[in-house]
C-alpha atoms as a PDB file:
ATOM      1  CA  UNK A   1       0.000   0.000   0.000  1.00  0.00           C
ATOM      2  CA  UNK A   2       0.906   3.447  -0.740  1.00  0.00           C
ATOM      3  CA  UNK A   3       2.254   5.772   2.383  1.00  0.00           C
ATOM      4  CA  UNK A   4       3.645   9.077   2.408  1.00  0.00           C
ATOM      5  CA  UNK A   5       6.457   8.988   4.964  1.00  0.00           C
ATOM      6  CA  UNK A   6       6.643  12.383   5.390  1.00  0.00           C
ATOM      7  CA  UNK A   7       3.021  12.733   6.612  1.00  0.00           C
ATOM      8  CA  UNK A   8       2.722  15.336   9.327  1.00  0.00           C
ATOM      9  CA  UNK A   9       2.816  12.551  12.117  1.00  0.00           C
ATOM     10  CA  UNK A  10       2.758  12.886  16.369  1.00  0.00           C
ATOM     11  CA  UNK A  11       4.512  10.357  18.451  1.00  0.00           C
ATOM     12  CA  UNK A  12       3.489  11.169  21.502  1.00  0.00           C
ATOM     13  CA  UNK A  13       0.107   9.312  22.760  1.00  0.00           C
ATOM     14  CA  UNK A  14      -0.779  11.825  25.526  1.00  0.00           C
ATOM     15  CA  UNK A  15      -1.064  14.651  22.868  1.00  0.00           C
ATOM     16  CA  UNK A  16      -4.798  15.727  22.702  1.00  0.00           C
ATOM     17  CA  UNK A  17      -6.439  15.111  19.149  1.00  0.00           C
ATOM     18  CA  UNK A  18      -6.746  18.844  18.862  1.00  0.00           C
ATOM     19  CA  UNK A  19      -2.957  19.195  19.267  1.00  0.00           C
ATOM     20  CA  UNK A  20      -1.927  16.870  16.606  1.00  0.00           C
ATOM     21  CA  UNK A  21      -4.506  18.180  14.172  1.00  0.00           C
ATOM     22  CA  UNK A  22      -3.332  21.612  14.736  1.00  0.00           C
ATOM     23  CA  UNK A  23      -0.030  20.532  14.248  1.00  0.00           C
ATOM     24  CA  UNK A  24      -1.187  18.776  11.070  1.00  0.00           C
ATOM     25  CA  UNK A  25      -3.060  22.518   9.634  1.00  0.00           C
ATOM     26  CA  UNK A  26      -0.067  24.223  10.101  1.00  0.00           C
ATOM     27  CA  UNK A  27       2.968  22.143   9.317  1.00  0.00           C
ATOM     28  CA  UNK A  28       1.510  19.339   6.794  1.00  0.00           C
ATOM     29  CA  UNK A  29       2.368  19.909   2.967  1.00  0.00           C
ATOM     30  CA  UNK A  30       0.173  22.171   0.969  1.00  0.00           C
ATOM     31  CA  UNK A  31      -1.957  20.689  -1.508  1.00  0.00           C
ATOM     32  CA  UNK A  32      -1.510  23.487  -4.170  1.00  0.00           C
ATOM     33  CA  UNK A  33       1.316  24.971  -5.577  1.00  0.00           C
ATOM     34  CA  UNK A  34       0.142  28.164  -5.104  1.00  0.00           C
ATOM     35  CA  UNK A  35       0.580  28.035  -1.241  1.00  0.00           C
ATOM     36  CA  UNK A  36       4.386  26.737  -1.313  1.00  0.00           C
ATOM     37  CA  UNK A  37       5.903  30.331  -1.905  1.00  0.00           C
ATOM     38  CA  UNK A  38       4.122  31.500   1.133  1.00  0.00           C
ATOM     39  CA  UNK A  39       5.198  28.775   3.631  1.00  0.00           C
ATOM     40  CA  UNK A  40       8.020  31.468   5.081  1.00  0.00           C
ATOM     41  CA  UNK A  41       5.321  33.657   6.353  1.00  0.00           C
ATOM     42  CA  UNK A  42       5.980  32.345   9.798  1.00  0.00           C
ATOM     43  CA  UNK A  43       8.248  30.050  11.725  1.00  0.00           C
ATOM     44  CA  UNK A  44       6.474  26.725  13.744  1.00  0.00           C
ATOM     45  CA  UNK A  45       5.200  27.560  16.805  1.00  0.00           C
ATOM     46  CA  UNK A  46       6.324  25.460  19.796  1.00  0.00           C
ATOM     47  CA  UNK A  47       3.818  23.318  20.340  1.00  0.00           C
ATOM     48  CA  UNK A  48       4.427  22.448  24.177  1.00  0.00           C
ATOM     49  CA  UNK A  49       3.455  25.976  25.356  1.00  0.00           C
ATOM     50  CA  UNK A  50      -0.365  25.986  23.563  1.00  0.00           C
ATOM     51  CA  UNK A  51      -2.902  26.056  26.104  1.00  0.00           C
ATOM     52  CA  UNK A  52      -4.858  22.869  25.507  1.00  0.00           C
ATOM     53  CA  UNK A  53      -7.554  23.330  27.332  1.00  0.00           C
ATOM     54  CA  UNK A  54      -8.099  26.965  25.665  1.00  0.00           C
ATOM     55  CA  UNK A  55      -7.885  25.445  21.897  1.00  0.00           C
ATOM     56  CA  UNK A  56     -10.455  22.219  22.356  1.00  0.00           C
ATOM     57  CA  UNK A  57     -12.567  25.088  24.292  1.00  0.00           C
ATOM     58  CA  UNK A  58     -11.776  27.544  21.384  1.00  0.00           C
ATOM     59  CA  UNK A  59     -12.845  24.470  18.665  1.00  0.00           C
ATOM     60  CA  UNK A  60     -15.815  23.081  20.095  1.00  0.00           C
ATOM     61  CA  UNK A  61     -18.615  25.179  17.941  1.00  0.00           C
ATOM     62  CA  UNK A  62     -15.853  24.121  14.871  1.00  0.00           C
ATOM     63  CA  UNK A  63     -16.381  20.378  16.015  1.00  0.00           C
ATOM     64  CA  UNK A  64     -19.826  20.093  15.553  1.00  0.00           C
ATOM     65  CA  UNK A  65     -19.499  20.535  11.359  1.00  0.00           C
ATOM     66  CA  UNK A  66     -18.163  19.212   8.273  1.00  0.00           C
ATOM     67  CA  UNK A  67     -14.686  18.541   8.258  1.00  0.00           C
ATOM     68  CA  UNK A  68     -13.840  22.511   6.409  1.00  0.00           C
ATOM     69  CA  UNK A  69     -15.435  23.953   8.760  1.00  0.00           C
ATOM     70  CA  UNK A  70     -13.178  21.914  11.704  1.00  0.00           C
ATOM     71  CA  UNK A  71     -10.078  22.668   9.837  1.00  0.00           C
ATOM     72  CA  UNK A  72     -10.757  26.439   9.243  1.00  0.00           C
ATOM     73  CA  UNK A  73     -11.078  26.539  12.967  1.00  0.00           C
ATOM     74  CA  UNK A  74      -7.876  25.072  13.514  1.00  0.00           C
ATOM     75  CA  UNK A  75      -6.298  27.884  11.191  1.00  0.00           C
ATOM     76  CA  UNK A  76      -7.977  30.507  12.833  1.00  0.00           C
ATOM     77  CA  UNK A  77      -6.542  29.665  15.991  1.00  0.00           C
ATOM     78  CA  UNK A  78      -3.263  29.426  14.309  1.00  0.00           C
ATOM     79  CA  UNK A  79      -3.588  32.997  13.059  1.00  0.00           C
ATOM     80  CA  UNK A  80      -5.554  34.810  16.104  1.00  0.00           C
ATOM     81  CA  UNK A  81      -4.095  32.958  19.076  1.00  0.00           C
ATOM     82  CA  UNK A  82      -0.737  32.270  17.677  1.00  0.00           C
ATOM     83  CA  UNK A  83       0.770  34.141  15.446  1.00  0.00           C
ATOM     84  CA  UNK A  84      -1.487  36.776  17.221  1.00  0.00           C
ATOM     85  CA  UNK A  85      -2.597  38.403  13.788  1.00  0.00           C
ATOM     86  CA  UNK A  86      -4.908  41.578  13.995  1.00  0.00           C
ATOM     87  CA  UNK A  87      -8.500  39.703  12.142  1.00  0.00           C
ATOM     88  CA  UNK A  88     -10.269  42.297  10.032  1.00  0.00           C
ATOM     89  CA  UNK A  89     -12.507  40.187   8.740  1.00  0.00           C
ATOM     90  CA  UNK A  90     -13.776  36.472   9.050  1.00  0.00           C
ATOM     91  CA  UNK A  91     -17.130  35.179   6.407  1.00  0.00           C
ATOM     92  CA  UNK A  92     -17.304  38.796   4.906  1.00  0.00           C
ATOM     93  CA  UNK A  93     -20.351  38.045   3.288  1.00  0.00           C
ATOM     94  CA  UNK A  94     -20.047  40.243  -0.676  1.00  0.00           C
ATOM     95  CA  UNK A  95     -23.343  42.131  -1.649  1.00  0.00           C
ATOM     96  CA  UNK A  96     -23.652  43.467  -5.022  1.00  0.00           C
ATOM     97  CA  UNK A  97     -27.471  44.885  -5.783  1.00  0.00           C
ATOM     98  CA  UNK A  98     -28.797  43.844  -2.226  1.00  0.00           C
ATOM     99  CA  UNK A  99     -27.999  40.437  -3.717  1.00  0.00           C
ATOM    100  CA  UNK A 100     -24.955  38.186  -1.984  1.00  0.00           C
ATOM    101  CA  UNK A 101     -22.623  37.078  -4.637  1.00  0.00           C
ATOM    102  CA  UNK A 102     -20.350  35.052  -2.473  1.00  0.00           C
ATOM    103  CA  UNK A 103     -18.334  35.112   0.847  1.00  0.00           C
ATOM    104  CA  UNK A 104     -14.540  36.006   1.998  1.00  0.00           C
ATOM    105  CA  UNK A 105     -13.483  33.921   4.316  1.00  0.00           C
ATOM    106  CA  UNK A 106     -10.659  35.639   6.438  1.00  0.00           C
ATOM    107  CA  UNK A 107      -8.925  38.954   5.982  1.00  0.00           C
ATOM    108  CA  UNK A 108      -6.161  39.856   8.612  1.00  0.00           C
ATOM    109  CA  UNK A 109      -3.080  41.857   8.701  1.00  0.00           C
ATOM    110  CA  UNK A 110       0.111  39.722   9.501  1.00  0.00           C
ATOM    111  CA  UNK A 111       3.347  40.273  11.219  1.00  0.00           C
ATOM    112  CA  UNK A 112       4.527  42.788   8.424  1.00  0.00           C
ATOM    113  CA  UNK A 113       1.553  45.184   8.133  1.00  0.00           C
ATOM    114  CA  UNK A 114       0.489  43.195   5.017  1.00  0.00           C
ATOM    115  CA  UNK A 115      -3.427  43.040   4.586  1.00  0.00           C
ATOM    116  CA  UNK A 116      -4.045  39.816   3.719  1.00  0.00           C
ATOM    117  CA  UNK A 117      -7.345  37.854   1.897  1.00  0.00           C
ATOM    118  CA  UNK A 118      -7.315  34.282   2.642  1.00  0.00           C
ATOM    119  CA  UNK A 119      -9.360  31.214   1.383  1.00  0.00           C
ATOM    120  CA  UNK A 120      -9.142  28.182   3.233  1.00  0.00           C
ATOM    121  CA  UNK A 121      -9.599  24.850   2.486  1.00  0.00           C
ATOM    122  CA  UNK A 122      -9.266  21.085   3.630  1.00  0.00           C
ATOM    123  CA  UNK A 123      -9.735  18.756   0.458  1.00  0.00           C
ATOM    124  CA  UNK A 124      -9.230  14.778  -0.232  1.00  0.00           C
ATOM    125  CA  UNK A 125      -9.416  13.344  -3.606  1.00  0.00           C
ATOM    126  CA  UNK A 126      -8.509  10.187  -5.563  1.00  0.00           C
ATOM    127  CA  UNK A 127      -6.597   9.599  -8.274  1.00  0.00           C
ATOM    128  CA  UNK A 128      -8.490   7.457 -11.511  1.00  0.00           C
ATOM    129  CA  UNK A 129      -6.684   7.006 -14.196  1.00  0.00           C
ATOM    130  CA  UNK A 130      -9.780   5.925 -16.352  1.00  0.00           C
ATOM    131  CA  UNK A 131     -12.711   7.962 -17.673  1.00  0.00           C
ATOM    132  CA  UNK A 132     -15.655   9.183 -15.481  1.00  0.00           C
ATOM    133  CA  UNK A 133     -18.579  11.466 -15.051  1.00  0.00           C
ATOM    134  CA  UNK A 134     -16.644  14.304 -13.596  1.00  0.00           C
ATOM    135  CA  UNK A 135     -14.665  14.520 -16.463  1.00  0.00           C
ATOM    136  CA  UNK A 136     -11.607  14.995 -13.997  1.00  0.00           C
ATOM    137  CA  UNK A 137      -9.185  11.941 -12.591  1.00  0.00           C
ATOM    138  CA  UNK A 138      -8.688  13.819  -9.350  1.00  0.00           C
ATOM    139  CA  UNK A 139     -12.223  12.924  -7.831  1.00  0.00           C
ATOM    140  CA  UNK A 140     -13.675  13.434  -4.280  1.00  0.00           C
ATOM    141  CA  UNK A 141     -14.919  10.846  -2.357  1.00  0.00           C
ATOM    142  CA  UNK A 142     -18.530  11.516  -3.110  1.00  0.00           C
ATOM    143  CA  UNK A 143     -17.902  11.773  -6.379  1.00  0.00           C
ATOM    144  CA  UNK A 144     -19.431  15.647  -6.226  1.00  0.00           C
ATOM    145  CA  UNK A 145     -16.441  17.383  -6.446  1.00  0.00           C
ATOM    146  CA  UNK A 146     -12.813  17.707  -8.494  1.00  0.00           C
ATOM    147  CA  UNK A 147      -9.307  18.995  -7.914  1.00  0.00           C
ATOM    148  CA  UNK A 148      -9.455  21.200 -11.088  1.00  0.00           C
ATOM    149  CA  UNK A 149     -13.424  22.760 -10.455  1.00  0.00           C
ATOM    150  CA  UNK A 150     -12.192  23.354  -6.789  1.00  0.00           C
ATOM    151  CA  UNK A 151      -9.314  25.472  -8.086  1.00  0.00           C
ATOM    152  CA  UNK A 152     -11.945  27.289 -10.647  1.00  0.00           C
ATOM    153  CA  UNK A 153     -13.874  28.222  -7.831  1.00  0.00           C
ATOM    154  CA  UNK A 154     -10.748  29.485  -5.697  1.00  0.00           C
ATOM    155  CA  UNK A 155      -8.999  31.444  -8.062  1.00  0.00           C
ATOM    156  CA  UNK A 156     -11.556  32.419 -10.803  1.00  0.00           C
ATOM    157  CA  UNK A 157     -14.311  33.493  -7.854  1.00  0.00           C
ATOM    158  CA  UNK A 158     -13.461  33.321  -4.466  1.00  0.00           C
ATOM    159  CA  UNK A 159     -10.046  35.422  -4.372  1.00  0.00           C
ATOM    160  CA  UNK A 160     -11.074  37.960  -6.976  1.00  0.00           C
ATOM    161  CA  UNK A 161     -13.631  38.862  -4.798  1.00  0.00           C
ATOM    162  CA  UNK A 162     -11.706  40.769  -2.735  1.00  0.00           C
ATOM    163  CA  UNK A 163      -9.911  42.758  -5.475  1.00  0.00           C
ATOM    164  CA  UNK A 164     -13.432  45.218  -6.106  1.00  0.00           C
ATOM    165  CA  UNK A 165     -14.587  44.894  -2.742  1.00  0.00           C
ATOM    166  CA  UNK A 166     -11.628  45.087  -0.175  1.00  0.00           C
ATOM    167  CA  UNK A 167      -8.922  47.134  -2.351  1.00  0.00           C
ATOM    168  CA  UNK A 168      -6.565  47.572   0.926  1.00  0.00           C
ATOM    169  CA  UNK A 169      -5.859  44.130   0.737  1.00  0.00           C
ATOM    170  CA  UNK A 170      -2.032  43.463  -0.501  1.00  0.00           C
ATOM    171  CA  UNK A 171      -2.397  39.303  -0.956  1.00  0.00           C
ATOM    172  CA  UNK A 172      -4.305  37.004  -1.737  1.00  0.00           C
ATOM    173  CA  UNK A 173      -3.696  33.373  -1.105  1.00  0.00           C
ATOM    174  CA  UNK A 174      -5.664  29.934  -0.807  1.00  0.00           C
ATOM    175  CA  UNK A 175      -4.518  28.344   2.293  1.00  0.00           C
ATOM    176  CA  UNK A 176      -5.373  24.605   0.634  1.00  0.00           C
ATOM    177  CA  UNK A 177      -4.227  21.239   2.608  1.00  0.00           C
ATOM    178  CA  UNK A 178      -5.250  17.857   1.925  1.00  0.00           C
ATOM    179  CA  UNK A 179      -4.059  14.043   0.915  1.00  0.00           C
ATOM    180  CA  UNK A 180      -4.564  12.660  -2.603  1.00  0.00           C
ATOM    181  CA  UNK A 181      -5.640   8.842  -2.634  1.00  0.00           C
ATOM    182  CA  UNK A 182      -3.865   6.460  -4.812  1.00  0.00           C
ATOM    183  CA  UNK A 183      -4.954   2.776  -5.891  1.00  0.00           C
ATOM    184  CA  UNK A 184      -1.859   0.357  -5.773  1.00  0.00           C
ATOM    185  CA  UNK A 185      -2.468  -1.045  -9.133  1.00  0.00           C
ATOM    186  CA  UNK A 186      -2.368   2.405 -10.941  1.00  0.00           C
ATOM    187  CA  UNK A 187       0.944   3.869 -12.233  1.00  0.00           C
ATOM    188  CA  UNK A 188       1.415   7.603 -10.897  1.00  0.00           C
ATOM    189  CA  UNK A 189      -0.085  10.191 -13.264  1.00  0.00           C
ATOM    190  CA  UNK A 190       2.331  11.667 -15.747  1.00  0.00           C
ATOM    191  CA  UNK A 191       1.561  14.936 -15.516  1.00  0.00           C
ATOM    192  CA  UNK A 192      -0.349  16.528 -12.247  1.00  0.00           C
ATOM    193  CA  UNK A 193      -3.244  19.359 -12.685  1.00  0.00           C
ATOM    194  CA  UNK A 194      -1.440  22.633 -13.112  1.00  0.00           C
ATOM    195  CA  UNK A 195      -1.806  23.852  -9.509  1.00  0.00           C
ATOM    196  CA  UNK A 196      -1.869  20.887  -7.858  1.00  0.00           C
ATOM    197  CA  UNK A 197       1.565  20.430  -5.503  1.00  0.00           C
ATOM    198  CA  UNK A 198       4.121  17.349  -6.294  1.00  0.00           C
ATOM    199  CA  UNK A 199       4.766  17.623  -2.219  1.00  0.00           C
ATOM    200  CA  UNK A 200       1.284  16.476  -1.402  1.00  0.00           C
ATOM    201  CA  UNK A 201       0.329  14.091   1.457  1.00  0.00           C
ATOM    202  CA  UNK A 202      -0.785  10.469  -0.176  1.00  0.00           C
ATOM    203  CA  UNK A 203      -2.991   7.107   0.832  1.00  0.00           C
ATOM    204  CA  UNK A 204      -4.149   5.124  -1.071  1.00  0.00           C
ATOM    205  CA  UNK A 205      -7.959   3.647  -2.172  1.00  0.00           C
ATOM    206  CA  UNK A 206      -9.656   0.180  -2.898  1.00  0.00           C
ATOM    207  CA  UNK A 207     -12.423  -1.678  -3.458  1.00  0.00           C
ATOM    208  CA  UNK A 208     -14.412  -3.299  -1.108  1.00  0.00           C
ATOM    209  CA  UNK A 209     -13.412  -6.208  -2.806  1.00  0.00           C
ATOM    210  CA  UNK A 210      -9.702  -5.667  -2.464  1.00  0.00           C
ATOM    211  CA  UNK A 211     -10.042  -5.165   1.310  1.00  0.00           C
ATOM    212  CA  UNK A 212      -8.016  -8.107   1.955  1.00  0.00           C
ATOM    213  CA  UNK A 213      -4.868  -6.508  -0.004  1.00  0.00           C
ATOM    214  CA  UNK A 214      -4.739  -4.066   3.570  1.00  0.00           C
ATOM    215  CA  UNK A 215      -2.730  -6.488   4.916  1.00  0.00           C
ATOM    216  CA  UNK A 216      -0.167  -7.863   2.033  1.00  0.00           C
ATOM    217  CA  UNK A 217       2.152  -5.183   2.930  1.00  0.00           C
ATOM    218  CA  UNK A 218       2.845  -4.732   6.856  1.00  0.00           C
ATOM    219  CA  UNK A 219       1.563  -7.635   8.749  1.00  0.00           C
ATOM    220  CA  UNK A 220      -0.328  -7.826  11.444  1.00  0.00           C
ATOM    221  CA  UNK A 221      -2.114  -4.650  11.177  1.00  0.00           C
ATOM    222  CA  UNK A 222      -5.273  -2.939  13.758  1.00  0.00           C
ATOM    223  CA  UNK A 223      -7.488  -0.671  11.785  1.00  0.00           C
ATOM    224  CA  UNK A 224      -9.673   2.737  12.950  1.00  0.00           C
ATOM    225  CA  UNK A 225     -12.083   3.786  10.958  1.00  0.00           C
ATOM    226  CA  UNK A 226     -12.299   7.376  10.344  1.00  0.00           C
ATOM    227  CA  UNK A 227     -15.125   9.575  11.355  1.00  0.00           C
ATOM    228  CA  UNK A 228     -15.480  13.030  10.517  1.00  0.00           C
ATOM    229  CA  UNK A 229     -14.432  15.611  11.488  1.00  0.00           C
ATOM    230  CA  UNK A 230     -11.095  13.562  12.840  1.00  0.00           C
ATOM    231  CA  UNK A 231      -9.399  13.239   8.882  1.00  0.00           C
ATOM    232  CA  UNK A 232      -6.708  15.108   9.623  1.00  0.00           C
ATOM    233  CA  UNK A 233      -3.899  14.074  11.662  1.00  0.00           C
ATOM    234  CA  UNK A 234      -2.149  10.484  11.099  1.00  0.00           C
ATOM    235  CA  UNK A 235      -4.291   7.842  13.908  1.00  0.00           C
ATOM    236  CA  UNK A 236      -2.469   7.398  17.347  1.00  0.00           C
ATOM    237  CA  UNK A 237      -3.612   4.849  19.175  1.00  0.00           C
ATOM    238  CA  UNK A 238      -2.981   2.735  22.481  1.00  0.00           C
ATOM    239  CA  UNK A 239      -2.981  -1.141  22.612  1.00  0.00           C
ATOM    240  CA  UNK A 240      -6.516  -0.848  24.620  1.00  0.00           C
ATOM    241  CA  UNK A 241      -8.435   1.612  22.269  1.00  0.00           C
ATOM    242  CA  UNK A 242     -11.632  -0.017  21.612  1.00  0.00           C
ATOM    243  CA  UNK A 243     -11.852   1.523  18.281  1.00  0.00           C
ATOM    244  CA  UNK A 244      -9.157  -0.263  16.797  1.00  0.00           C
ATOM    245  CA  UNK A 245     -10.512  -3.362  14.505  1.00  0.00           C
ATOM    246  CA  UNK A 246      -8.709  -6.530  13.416  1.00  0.00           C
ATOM    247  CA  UNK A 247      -9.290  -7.725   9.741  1.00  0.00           C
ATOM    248  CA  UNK A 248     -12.449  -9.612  10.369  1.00  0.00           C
ATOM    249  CA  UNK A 249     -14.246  -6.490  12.139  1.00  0.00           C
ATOM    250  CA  UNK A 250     -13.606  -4.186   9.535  1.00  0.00           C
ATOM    251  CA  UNK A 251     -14.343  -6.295   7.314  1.00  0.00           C
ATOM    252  CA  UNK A 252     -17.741  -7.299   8.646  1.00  0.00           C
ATOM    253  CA  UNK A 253     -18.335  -3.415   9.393  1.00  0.00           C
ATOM    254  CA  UNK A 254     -17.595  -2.138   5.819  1.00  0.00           C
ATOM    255  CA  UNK A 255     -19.666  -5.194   4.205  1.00  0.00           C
ATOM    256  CA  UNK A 256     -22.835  -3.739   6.253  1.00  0.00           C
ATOM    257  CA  UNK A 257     -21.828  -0.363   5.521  1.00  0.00           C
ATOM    258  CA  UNK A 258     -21.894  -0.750   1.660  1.00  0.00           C
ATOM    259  CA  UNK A 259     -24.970  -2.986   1.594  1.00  0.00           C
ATOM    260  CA  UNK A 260     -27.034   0.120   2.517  1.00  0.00           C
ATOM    261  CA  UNK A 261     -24.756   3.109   1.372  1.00  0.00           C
ATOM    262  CA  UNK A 262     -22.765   4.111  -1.479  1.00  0.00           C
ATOM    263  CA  UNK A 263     -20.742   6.653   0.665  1.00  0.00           C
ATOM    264  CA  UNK A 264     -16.902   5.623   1.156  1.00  0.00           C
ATOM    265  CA  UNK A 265     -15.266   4.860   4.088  1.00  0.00           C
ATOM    266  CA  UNK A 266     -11.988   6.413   5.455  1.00  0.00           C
ATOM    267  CA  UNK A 267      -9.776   4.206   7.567  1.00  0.00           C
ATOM    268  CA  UNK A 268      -5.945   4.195   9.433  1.00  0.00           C
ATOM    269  CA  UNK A 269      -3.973   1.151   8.851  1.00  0.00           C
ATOM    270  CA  UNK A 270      -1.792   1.015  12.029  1.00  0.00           C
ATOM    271  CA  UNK A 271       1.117  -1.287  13.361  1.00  0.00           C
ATOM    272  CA  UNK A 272       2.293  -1.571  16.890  1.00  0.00           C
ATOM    273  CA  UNK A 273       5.412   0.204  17.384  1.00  0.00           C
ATOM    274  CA  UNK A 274       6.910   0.754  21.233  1.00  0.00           C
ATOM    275  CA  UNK A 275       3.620  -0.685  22.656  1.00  0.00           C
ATOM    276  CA  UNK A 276       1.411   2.438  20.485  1.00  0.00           C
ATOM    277  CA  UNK A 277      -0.723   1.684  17.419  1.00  0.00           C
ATOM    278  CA  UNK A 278       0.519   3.718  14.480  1.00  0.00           C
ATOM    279  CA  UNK A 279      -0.773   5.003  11.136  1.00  0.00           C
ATOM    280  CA  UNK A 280       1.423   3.165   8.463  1.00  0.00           C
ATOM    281  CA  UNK A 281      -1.726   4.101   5.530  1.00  0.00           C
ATOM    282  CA  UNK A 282      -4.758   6.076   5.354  1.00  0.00           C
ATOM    283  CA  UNK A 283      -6.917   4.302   2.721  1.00  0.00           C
ATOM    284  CA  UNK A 284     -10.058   5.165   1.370  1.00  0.00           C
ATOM    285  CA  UNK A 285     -12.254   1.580   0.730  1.00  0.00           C
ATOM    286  CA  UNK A 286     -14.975   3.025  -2.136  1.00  0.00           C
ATOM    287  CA  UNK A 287     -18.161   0.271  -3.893  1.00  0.00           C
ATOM    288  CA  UNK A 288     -17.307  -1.748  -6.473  1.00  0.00           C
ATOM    289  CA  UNK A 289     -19.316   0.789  -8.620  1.00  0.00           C
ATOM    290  CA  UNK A 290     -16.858   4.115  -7.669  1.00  0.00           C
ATOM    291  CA  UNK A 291     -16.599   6.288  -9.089  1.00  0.00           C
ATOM    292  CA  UNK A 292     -19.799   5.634 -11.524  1.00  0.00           C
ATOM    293  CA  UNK A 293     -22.106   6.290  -8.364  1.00  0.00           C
ATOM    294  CA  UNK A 294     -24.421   8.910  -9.652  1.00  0.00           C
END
């Protein structure tokens, strides 16, 4: 199975989830290219001095909602509580005729007196090689969404929105993180969509039919399956967490799953290393009909 190595990882099982996924928004790859040249803007914070108890208080309304809306939390903490930014503006909702035309989602001035007009986004796709209804071989889960019509709607809408309306602002950036999901059998794509980063996170997908391929690779392995909002940060997990699954239990859980739902499932492939479960692959398990699910 497919693994990125250098996947934004925690080793340390008494970290709070909210810590590692923090950890993950800020110092995980970006997903676009478009963020990379922007990375400098500020050094990592030291972790061991965030007040824990203020960020899960500080993330709780954020908790309760899709996974965007969890990870845009997460950032705003980063730039308000952190980096201690002055926020001008957070879902500045644009009028235009008493009609609303769209929404900004941050504006702030950073360290340098530099106004800036952020977009933020948390986005997982997977890579098919073949044709499809999207048109696109960067595909969300759901099948409703695509790499390339998510960068459309960044760049072509959402930042230029800020160009009539908010003219102080100096930048404008998409603030875009994320994994890409390859299947094991498919050779990497040739060339990648034109803003999409070579540096990006990875997993892998299957069929429900492959399942049993999970466990060619590494062993023995434990699995979690992966509820949402808690996709970002690699799974941690000790020896007596009653969420971890052998083979047969996830197994038996996805077959249920799919024999009511089309909707994939997101699971953590984990080994035990120093007496901790780790994530060694995050893999997305999709119906034997994905990604022609419409």
């Amino acid at each position: 199975m497919q693994h990125d190595p250098k996947m934004a990882q925690s080793n340390n099982l008494s970290e709070p989830q909210a810590l590692r996924d923090l950890k993950w928004a800020i110092t995980s790859p970006s997903l676009i290219l478009e963020s990379l040249k922007e990375e400098h803007h500020s050094e990592v914070p030291d972790f061991q001095v965030i007040d824990v108890p203020h960020l899960e208080n500080y993330l709780t309304p954020y908790s309760r909602f899709r996974i965007g809306t969890y990870f845009e939390g997460l950032v705003l903490y980063w730039l308000e509580h952190i980096r201690r930014l002055k926020i001008i503006a957070r879902h500045q909702q644009i009028f235009e005729e008493n009609q609303t035309i769209g929404e900004i989602d941050i504006l702030f001035e950073d360290e340098a007196g530099v106004v800036n007009h952020w977009e933020i986004a948390v986005k997982f796709y997977l890579f098919d090689p073949g044709d499809n209804e999207t048109g696109s071989h960067f595909v969300g889960p759901n099948v409703k969404d695509t790499f390339e019509k998510k960068m459309r709607r960044l760049f072509d809408f959402q930042l230029p929105l800020s160009q009539t309306h908010f003219p102080e602002v100096d930048r404008r950036q998409a603030f875009v993180k994320g994994m890409i999901f390859y299947h094991p059998d498919h050779s990497s794509p040739k060339q990648l969509p034109e803003k999409l980063s070579p540096r990006h996170e990875r997993g892998s997908w299957l069929h429900l039919s492959a399942l049993s391929r999970l466990t060619a690779q590494h062993g023995e392995l434990r699995f979690l399956i992966r509820e949402k909002p808690d996709w970002l940060s690699a799974a941690l997990c000790s020896k007596s967490d009653d969420r971890l699954l052998n083979f047969k239990e996830l197994q038996q859980q996805l077959e249920t799953h799919f024999q009511h739902k089309q909707r994939p499932i997101l699971i953590s492939a984990l080994t035990c290393q120093q007496s901790v479960y780790r994530e060694v692959d995050r893999v997305f398990i999709v119906s034997e009909s994905w990604p022609w699910i419409g």
